[in-house]
N, C-alpha and C. Protein backbone atom coordinates (compact mmCIF):
# COMPACT_ATOMS: atom_id res chain seq x y z
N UNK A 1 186.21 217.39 155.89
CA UNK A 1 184.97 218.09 156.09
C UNK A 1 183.79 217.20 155.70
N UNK A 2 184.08 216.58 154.60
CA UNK A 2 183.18 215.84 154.28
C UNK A 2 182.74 214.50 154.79
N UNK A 3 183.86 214.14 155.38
CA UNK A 3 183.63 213.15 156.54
C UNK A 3 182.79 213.58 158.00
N UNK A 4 183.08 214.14 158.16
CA UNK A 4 182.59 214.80 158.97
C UNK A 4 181.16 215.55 158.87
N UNK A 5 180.97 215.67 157.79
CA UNK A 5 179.57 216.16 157.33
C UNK A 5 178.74 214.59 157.88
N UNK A 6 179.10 214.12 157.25
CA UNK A 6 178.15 212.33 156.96
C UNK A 6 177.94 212.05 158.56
N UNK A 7 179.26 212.10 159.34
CA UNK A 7 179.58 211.40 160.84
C UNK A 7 178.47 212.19 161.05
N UNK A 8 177.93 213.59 161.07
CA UNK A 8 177.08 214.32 161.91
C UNK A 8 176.09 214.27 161.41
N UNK A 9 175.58 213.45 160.14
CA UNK A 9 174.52 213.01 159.86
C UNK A 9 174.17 211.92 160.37
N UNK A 10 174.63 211.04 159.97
CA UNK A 10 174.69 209.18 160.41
C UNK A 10 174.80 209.33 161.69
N UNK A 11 175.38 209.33 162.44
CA UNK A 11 175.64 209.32 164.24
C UNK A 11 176.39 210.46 164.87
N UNK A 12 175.12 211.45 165.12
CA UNK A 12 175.41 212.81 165.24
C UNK A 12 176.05 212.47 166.94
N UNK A 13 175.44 211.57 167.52
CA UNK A 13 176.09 211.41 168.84
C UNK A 13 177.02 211.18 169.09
N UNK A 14 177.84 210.69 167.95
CA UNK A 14 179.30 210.16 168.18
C UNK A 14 180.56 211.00 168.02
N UNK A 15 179.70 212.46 167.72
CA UNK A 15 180.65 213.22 166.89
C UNK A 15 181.40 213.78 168.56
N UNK A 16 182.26 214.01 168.51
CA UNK A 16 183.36 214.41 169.25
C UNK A 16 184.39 215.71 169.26
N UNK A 17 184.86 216.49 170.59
CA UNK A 17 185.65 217.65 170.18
C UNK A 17 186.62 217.40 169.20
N UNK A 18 187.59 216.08 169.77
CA UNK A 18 188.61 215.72 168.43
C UNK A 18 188.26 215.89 166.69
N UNK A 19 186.68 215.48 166.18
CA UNK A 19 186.20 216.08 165.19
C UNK A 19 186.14 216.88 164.91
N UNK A 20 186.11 218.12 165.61
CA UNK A 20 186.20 219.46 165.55
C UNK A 20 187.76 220.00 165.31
N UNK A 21 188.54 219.71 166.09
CA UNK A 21 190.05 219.92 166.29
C UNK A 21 190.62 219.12 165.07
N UNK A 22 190.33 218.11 164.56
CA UNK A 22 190.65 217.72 162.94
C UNK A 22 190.42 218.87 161.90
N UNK A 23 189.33 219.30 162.22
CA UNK A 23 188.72 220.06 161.15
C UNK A 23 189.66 221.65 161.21
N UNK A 24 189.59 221.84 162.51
CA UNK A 24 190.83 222.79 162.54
C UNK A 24 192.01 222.72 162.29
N UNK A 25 192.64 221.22 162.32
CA UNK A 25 194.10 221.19 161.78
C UNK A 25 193.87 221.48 160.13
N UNK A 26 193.16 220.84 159.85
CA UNK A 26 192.72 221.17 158.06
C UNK A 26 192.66 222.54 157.47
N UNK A 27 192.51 223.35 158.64
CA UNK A 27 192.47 224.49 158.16
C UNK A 27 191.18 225.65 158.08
N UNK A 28 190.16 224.56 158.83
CA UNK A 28 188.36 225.20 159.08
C UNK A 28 188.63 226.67 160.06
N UNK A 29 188.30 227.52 160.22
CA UNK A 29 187.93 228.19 161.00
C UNK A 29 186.72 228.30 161.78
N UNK A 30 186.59 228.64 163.15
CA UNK A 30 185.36 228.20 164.00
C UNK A 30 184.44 228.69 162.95
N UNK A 31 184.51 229.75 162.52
CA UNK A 31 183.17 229.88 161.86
C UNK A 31 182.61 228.84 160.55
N UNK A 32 183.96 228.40 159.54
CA UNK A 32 183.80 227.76 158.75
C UNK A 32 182.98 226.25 159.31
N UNK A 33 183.61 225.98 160.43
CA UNK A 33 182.95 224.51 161.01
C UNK A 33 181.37 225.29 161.82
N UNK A 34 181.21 225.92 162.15
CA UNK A 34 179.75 226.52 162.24
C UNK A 34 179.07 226.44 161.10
N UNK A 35 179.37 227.34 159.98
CA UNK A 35 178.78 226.96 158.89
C UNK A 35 178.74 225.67 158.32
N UNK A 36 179.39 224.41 158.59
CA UNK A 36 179.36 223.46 157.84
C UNK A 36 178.02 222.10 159.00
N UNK A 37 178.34 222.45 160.18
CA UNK A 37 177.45 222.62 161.21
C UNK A 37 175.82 222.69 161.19
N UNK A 38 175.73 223.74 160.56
CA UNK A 38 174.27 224.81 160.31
C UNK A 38 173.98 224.07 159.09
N UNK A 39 174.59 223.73 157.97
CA UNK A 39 174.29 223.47 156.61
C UNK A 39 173.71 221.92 157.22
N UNK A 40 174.73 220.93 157.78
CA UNK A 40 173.96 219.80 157.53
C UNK A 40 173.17 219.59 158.67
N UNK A 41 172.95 220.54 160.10
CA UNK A 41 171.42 220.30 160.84
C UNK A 41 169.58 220.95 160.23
N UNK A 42 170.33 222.16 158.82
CA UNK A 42 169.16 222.29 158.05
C UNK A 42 168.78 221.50 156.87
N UNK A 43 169.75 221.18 156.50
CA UNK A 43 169.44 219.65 156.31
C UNK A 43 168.80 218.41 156.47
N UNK A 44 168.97 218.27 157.83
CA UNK A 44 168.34 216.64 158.50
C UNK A 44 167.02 217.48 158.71
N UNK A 45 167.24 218.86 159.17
CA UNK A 45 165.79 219.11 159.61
C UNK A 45 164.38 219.42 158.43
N UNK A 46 165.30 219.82 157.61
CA UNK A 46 164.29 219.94 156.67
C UNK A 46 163.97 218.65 155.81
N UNK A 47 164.64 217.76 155.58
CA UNK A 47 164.13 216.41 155.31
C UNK A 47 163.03 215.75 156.03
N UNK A 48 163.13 215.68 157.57
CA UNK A 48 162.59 215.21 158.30
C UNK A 48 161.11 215.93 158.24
N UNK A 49 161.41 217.01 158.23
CA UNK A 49 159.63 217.95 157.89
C UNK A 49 158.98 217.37 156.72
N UNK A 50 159.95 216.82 155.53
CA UNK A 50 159.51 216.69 153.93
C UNK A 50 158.97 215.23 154.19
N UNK A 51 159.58 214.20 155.28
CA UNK A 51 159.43 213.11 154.85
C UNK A 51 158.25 212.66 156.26
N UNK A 52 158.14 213.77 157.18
CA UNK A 52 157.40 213.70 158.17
C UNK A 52 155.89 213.88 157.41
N UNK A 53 155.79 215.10 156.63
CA UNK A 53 154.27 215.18 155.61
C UNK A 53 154.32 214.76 154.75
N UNK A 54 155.15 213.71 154.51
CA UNK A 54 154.85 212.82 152.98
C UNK A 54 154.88 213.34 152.16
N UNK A 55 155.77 214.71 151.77
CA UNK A 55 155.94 214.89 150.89
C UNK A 55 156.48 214.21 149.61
N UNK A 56 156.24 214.43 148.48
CA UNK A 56 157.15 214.13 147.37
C UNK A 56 157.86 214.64 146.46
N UNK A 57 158.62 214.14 145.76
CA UNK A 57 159.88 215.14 145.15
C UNK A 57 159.27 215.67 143.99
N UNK A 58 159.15 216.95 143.48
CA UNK A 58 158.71 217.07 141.94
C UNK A 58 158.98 216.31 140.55
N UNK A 59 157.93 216.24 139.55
CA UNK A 59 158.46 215.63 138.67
C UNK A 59 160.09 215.67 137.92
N UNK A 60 160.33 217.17 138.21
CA UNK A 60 161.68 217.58 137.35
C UNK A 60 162.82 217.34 138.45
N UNK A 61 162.83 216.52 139.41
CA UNK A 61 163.98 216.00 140.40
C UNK A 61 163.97 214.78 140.06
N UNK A 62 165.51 214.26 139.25
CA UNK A 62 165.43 212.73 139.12
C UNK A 62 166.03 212.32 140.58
N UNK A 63 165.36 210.86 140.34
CA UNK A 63 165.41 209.96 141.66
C UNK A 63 167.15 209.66 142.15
């Protein structure tokens, strides 16, 4: 899963049905790989908003 988290971060284009069908031999259920899906595209997206307005991290978030 966690491989697979990163692959669909790092080179979301490369990701493949066989990625999916791994994740099901493991034991994911469609929904579980939906949810894992949803978690890391709100993710990239909400970074990209944070780092699109320059945001910065609060003092009480170490680096």
């Amino acid at each position: 899963m966690l491989g697979f988290a990163v692959k669909l971060t790092e080179t979301p284009a490369a990701t493949s049905d066989a990625d999916v069908d791994s994740l099901r031999e493991a034991g994911f259920s469609d929904r579980d790989i939906l949810d894992i899906v949803e978690v890391v595209a709100y993710y990239a997206y909400a970074n990209r908003i944070a780092d699109g307005l320059g945001l910065e991290t609060e003092d009480w978030i170490p680096d």
